[in-house]
Protein backbone atom coordinates (compact mmCIF):
# COMPACT_ATOMS: atom_id res chain seq x y z
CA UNK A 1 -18.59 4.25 241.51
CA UNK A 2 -20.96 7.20 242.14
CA UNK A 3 -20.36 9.92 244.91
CA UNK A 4 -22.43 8.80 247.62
CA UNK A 5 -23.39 9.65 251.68
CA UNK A 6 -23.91 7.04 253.69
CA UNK A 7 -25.81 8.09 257.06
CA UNK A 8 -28.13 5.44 259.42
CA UNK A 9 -28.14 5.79 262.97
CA UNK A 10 -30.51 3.27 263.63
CA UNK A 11 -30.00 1.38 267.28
CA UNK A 12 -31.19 -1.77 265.36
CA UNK A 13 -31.94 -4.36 268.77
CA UNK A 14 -32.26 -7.95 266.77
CA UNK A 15 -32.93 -11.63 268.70
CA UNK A 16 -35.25 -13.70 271.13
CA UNK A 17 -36.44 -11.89 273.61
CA UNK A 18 -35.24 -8.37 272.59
CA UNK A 19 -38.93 -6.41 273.56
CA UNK A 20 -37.12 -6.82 276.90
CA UNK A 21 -35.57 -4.32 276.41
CA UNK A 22 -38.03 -1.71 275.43
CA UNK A 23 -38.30 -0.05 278.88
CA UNK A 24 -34.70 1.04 278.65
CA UNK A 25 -34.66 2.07 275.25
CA UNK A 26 -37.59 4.42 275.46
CA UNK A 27 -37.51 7.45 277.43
CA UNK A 28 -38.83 7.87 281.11
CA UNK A 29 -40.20 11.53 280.98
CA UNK A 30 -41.98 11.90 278.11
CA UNK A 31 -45.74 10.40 277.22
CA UNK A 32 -45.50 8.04 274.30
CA UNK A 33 -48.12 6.98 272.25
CA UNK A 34 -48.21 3.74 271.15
CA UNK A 35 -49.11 3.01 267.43
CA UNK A 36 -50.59 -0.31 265.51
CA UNK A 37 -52.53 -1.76 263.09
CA UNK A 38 -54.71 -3.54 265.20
CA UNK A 39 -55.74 -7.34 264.88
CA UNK A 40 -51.90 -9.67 264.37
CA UNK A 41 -50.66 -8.16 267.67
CA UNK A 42 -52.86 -9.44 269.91
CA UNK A 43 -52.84 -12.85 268.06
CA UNK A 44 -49.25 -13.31 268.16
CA UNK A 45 -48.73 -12.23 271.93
CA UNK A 46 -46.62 -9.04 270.78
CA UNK A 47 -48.99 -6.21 272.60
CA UNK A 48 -48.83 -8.54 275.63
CA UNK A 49 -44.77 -8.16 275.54
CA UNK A 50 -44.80 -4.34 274.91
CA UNK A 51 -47.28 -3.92 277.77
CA UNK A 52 -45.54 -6.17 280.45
CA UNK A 53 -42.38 -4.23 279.41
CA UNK A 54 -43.55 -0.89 280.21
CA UNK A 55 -45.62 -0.97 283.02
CA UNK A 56 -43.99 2.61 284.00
CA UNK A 57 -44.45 4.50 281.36
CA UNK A 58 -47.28 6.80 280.22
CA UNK A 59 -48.94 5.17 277.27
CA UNK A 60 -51.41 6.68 275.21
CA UNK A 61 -52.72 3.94 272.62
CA UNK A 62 -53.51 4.84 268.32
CA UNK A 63 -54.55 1.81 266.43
CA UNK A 64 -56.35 1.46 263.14
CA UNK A 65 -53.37 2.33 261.17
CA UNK A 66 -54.18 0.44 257.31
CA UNK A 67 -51.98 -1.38 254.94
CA UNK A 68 -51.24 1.58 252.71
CA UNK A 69 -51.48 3.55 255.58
CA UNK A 70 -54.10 6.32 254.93
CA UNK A 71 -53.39 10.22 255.23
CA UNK A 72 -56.40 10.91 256.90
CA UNK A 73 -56.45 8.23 259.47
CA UNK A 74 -52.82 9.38 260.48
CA UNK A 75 -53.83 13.23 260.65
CA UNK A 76 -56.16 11.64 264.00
CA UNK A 77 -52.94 10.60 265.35
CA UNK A 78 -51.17 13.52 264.77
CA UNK A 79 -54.54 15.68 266.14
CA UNK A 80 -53.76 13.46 269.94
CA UNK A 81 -49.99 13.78 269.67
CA UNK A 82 -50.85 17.63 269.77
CA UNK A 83 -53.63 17.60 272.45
CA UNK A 84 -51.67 14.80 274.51
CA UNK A 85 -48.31 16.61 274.40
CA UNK A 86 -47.05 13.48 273.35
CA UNK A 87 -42.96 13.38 273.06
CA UNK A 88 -42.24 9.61 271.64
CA UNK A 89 -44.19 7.46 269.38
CA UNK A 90 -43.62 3.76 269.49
CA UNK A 91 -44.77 1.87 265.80
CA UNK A 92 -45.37 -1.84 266.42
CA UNK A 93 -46.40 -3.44 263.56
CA UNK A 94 -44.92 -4.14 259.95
CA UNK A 95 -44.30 -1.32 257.16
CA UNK A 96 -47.35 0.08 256.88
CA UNK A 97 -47.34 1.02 260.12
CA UNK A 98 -43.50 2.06 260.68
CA UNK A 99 -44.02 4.05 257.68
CA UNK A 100 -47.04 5.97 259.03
CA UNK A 101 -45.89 6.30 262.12
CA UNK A 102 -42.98 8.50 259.93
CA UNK A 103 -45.80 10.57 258.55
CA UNK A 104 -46.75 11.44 262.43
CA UNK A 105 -43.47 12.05 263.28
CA UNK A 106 -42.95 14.66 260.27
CA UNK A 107 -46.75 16.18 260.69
CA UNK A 108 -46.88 17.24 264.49
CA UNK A 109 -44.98 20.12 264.09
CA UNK A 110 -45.16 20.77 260.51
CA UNK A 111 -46.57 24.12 259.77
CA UNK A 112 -48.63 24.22 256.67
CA UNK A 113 -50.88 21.69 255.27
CA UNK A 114 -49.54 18.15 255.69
CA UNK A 115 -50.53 16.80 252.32
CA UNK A 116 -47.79 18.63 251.22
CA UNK A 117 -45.64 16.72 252.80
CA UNK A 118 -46.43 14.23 250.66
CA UNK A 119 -47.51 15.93 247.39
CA UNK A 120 -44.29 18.34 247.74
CA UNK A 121 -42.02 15.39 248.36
CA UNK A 122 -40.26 17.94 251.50
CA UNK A 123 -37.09 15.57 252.91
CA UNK A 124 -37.14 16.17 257.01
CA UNK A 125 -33.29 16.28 257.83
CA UNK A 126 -33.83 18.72 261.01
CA UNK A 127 -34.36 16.19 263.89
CA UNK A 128 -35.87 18.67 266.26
CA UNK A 129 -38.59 19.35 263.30
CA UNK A 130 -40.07 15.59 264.16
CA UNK A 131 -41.65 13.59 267.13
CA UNK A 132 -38.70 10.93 267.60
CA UNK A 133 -39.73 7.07 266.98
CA UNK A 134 -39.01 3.57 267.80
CA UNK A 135 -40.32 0.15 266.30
CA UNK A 136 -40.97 -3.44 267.13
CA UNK A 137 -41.23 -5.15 263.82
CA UNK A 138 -43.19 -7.91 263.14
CA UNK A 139 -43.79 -8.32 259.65
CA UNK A 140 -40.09 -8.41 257.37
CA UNK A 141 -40.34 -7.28 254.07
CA UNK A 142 -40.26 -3.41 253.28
CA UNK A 143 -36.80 -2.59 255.31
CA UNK A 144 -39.17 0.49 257.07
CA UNK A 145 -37.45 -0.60 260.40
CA UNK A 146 -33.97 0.45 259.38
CA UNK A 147 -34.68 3.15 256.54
CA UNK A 148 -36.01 6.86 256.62
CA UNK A 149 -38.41 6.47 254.03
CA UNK A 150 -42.73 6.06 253.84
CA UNK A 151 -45.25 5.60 251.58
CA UNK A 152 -48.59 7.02 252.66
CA UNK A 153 -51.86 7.23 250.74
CA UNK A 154 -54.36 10.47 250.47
CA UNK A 155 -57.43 8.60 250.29
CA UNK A 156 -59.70 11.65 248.81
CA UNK A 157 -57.40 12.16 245.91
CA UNK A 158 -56.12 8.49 245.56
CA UNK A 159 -52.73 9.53 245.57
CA UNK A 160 -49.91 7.16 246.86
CA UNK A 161 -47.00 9.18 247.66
CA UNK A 162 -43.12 9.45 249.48
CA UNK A 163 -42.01 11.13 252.18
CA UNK A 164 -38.64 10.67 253.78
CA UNK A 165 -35.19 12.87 254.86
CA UNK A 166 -32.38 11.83 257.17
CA UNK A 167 -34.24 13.08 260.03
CA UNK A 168 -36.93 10.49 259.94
CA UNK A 169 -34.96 7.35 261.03
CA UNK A 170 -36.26 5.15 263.41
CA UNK A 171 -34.56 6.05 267.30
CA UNK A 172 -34.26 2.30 267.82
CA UNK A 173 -35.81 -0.83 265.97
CA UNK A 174 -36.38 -3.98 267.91
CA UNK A 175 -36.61 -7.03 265.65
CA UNK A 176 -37.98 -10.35 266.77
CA UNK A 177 -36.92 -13.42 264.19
CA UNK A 178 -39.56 -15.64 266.21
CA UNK A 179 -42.97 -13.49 265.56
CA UNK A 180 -43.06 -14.41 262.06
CA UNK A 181 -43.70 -18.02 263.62
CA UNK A 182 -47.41 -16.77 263.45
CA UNK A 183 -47.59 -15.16 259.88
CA UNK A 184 -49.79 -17.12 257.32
CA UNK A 185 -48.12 -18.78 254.82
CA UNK A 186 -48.96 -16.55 252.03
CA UNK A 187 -47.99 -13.53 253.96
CA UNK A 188 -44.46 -14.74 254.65
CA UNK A 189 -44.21 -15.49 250.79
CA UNK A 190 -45.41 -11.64 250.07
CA UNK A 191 -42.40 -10.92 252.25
CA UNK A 192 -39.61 -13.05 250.42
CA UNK A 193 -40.33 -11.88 247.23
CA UNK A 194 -40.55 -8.21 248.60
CA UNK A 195 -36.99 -8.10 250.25
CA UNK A 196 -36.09 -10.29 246.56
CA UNK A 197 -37.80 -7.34 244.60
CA UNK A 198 -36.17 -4.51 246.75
CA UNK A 199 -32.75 -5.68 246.17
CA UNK A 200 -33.36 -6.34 242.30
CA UNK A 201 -34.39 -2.33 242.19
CA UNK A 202 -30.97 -1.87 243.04
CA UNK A 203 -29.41 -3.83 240.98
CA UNK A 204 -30.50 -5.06 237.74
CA UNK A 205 -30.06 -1.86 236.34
CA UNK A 206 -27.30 -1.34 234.04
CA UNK A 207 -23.01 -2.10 234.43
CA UNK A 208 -21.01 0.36 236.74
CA UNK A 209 -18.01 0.52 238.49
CA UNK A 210 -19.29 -0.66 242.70
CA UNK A 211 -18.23 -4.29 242.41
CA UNK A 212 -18.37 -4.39 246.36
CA UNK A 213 -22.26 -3.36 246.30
CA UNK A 214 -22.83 -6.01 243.31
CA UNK A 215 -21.67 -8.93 245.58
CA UNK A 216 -23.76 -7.53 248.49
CA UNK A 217 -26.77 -7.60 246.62
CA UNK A 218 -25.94 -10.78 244.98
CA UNK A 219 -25.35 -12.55 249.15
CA UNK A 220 -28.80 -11.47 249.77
CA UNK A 221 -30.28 -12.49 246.61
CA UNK A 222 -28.80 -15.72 247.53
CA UNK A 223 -29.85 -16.26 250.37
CA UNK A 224 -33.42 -15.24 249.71
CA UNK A 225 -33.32 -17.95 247.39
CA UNK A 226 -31.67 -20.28 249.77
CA UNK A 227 -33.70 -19.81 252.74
CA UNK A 228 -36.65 -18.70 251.28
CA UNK A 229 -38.81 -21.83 250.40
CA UNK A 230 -38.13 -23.40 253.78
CA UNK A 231 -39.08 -20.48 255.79
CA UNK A 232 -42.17 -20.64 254.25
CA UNK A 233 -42.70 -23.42 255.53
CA UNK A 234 -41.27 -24.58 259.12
CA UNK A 235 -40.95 -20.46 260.02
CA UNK A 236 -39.97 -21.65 263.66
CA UNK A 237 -36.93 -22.93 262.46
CA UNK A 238 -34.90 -19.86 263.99
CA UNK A 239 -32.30 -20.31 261.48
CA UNK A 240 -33.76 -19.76 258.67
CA UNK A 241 -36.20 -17.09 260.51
CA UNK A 242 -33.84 -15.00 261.44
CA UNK A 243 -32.04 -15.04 257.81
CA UNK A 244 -35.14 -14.04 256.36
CA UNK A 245 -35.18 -10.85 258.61
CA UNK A 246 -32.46 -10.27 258.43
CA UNK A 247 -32.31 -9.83 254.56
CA UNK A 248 -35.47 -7.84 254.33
CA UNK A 249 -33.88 -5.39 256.65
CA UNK A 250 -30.52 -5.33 254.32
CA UNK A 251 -32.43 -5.42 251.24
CA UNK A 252 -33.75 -1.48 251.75
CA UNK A 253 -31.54 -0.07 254.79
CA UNK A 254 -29.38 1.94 251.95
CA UNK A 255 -26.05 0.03 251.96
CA UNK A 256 -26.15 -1.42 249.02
CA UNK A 257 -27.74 1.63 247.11
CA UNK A 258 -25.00 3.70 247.84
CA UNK A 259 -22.87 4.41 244.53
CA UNK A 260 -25.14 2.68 242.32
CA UNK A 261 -27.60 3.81 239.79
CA UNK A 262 -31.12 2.34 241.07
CA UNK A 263 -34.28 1.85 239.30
CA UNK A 264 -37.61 1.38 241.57
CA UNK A 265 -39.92 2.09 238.36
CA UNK A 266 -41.44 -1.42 239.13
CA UNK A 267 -42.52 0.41 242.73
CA UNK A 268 -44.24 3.18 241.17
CA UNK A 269 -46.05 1.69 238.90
CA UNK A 270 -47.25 -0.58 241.98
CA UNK A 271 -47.96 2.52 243.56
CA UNK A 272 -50.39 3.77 241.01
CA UNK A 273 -52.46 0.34 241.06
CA UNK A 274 -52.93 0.14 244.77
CA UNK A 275 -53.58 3.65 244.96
CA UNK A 276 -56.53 3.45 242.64
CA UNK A 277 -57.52 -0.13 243.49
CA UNK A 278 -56.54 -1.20 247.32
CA UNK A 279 -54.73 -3.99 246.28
CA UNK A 280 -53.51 -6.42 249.24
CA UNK A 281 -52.65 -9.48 249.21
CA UNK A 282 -54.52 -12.33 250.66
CA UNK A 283 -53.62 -13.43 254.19
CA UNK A 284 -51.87 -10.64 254.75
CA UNK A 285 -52.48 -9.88 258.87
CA UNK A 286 -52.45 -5.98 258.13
CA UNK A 287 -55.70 -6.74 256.40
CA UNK A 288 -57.28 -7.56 259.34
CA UNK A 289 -55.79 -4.49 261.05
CA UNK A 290 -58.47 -2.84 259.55
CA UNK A 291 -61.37 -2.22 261.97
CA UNK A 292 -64.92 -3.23 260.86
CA UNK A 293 -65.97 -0.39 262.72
CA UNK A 294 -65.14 2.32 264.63
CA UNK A 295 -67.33 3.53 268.14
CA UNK A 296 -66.06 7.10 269.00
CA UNK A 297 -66.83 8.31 271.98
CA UNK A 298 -65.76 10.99 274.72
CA UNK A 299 -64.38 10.29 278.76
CA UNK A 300 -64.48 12.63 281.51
CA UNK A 301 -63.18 11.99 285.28
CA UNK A 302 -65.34 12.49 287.75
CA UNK A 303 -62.92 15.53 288.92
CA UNK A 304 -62.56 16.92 285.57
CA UNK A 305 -63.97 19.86 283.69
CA UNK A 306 -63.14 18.95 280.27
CA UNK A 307 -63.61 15.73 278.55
CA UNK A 308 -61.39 13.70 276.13
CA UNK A 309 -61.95 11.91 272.70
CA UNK A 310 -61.14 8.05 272.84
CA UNK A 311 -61.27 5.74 269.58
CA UNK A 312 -62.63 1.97 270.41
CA UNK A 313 -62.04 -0.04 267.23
CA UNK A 314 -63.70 -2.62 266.63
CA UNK A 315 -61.87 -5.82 264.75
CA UNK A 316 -62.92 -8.89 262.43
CA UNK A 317 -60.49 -11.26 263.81
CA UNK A 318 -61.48 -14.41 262.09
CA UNK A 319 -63.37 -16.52 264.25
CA UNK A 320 -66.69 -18.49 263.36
CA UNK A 321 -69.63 -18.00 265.57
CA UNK A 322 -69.42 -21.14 266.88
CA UNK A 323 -66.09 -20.04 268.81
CA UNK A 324 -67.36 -16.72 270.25
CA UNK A 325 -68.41 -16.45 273.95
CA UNK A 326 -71.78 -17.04 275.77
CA UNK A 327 -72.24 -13.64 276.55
CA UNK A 328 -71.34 -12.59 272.46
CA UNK A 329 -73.69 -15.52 271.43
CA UNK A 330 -76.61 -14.08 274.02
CA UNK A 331 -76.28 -10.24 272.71
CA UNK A 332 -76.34 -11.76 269.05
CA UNK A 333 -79.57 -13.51 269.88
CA UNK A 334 -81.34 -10.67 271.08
CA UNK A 335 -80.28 -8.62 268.47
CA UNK A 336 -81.35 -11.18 265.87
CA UNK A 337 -84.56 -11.51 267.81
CA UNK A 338 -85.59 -7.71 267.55
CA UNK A 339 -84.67 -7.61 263.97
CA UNK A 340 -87.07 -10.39 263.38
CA UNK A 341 -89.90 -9.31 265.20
CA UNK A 342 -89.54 -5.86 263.42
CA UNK A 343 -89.11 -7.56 260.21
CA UNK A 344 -85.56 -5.76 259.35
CA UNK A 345 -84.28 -5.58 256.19
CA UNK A 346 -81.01 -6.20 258.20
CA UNK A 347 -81.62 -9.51 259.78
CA UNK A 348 -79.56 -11.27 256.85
CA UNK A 349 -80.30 -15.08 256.73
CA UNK A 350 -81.48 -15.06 260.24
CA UNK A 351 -84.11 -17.26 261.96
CA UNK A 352 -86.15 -18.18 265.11
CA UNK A 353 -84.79 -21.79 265.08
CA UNK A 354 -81.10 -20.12 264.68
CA UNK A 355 -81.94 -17.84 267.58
CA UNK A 356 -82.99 -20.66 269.64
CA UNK A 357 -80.08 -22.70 268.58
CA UNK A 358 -77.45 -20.03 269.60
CA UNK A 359 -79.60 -19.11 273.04
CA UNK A 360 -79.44 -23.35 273.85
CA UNK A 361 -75.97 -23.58 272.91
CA UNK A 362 -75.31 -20.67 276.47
CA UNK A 363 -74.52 -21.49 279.59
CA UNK A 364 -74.66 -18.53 281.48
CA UNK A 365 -76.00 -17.74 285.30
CA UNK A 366 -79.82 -17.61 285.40
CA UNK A 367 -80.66 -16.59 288.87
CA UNK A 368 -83.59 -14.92 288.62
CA UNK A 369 -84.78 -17.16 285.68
CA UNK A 370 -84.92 -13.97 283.08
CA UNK A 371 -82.80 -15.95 280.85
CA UNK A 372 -85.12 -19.06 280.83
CA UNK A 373 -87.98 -17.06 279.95
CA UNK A 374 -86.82 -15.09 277.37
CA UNK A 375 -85.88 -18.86 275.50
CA UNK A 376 -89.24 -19.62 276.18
CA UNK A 377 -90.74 -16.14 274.21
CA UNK A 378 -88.24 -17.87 271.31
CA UNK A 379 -89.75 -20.54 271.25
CA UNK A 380 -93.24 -18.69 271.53
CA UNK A 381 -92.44 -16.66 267.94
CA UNK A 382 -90.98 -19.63 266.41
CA UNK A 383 -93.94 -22.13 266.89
CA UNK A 384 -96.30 -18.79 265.80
C-alpha cells in the first residue's frame, strides 16, 4: 500500500429536511453571499428553503454561475466579495457551482493574478488565505460537496484547469436525497455514470497491495449498478435516492484514493473537449442556469452618496408562450407590434393576427378603456 494522508473535515449534514438547519450552521456576524446557477433552484423549491431558513442573516445574492463554471464570471463574484466585505459564501447548486464557489474562496485574497491560480496549479492549504464555504447540494455526481478540489474554465484562452489544497474544503455540506426527485431523467443518468466513472479512475488501474480500498470501490461500484437503473426512474423512492447520493459523494471524497495508484487520464482528456467545445449534456438543469441575458444596472438609497452595482439575470426557464402571464403576453404584444410597424429585421415570424391573438387571449383590468383601444389599432394594421 502507498504512504498516504488522509485529511477531510467536512461537517457533511445528509437527510429530509436537513436545509433546516442552515441558520445554525452558518455564522451570525458575518455577511454571506449566496451563490447559484440560477434556473433548477427555483423550480425545485430549494431557494425557497434557504431563504425561509435564514431570514436573519445578511444575504448578498451571485447567480449566473455556468456548467464549467467560467473564470471570468467568477472574478464578478470575487470583485462584490471585496466591495461587500463579505466573510462566508454559501454554494447551492451542483458541482459546477460548489467548485466555483472554491475558485471565490481561493481568489478574494489572493494577491497576484488569479488565472494563476489555475494555470500555476497553487494548492491553498492556509485556511485563513480563503473566504470559508458551505453547500446545499442538489445535483450528485462530481463528489464537489465533500472534496477540496475544482475545475474552472478561462473562457478567453479556452483553458479548463484544477485548483484545489486542503484548505479549500467545504465548512459544512448539506445534502438533500429528495431534490433529485425533480432532476430530468437524463440528468440523473449523467450522474450515475459520473460517480461509476469517478470510482473506476481509482481503480482500474493496475494490481497493488490496498485490498481494503479495492472492496470499497468495488461496494460502490455495486451499488451504482444496483440502484442505478431504478433511480432513474421512480427517483422519489428515498431508498434508492439516497443510495445514489450517497455514492457520488463516496465515489470522489478521497477515501478510497488513499494508497492507491489512480489514473483520471479519461478526465483530462474530457477536459480538453469541453474546454474547446462546451459540451453539456442534454437536460442537464445547469444548462438552464445560464442566463439569456444579463440587465446590469446601479442602486442608490435615497440617503446615500454612493451607488452600488446589482446583476438582474435574466433566465430561459422552459415554458411555452402559451403558459406565460397576461401582463408578459401584453408587453410581448406591444413589442411585436412596434417591430412590425417599423418593419424590423427582428420581428422573427411575427404577425398582426398573432398580435391580436396573444392581446385576446388577456384578461387584464381596463378601466380607462386604453387597453380596448389599443386591440382595436391591431386590428386597424391588420385589416390595412
Amino acid at each position: 500500500m502507498l504512504n498516504f494522508e488522509l485529511y477531510n473535515p467536512v461537517n457533511y449534514v445528509f437527510g429530509k429536511g436537513q436545509i433546516e438547519k442552515l441558520a445554525d450552521l452558518l455564522p451570525s456576524n458575518t455577511k454571506i453571499l449566496v451563490a447559484y446557477g440560477g434556473g433548477s433552484i427555483f423550480k425545485n423549491g430549494v431557494y425557497e428553503q434557504v431563504k425561509k431558513a435564514l431570514p436573519n442573516h445578511d444575504i448578498v445574492e451571485f447567480g449566473g454561475i455556468e456548467p464549467n463554471p467560467r473564470f471570468e464570471t467568477l472574478m464578478k463574484a470575487v470583485d462584490i466579495i471585496r466591495t461587500e466585505k463579505i466573510g462566508f459564501i454559501l454554494a447551492v447548486g451542483g458541482g459546477s457551482v460548489i467548485d466555483g464557489v472554491k475558485f471565490i474562496s481561493a481568489a478574494v485574497h489572493f494577491e497576484g493574478d488569479a488565472a494563476d491560480i489555475l494555470k500555476k496549479r497553487i494548492l491553498f492549504k492556509d485556511v485563513t488565505k480563503v473566504i470559508p464555504f458551505g453547500t446545499v447540494l442538489t445535483l450528485p455526481a462530481t463528489g464537489s460537496e465533500m472534496n477540496s478540489g475544482a475545475v474552472v474554465t478561462i473562457e478567453a484562452t479556452q483553458e479548463k484547469l484544477t485548483l484545489g489544497g486542503s484548505a479549500l474544503f467545504p465548512v459544512f455540506s448539506i445534502v438533500d436525497p429528495t431534490v433529485i426527485t425533480s432532476l430530468p431523467k437524463r440528468q440523473l443518468q449523467n450522474g450515475v455514470v459520473d460517480a461509476f466513472t469517478h470510482v473506476m479512475e481509482q481503480y482500474l488501474t493496475y494490481k497493488h497491495d490496498a485490498v481494503l480500498q479495492d472492496r470499497i470501490s468495488e461496494s460502490i461500484l455495486q451499488t451504482l449498478i444496483e440502484i442505478g437503473p431504478d433511480v432513474v426512474e421512480n427517483p422519489s423512492d428515498y431508498k434508492l435516492a439516497s443510495n445514489f447520493v450517497w455514492s457520488a459523494t463516496m465515489a470522489l471524497n478521497g477515501l478510497i484514493q488513499k494508497g492507491v495508484p489512480s489514473d483520471w487520464a479519461t478526465h483530462m482528456i474530457g477536459h480538453e473537449l469541453t474546454a474547446l467545445y462546451e459540451i453539456v449534456p442534454m437536460d442537464n438543469p445547469d444548462f438552464r442556469d445560464v442566463p439569456t441575458f444579463t440587465i446590469d444596472f446601479r442602486y442608490k438609497e435615497p440617503t446615500s452618496d454612493v451607488s452600488t452595482p446589482l446583476e438582474l439575470l435574466i433566465f430561459d426557464e422552459g415554458y411555452s408562450f402559451a403558459e406565460a402571464s397576461d401582463f408578459m403576453k401584453w408587453t410581448a404584444s406591444t413589442a411585436a407590434f412596434s417591430m412590425l410597424l417599423m418593419e424590423s429585421n427582428y420581428k422573427g415570424t411575427c404577425s398582426y393576427e398573432k398580435v391580436s391573438e396573444w392581446l385576446n387571449s388577456t384578461n387584464l383590468v381596463d378601466e380607462h378603456g386604453f387597453k380596448n383601444e389599443f386591440k382595436s389599432i391591431v386590428n386597424m394594421a391588420k385589416n390595412l
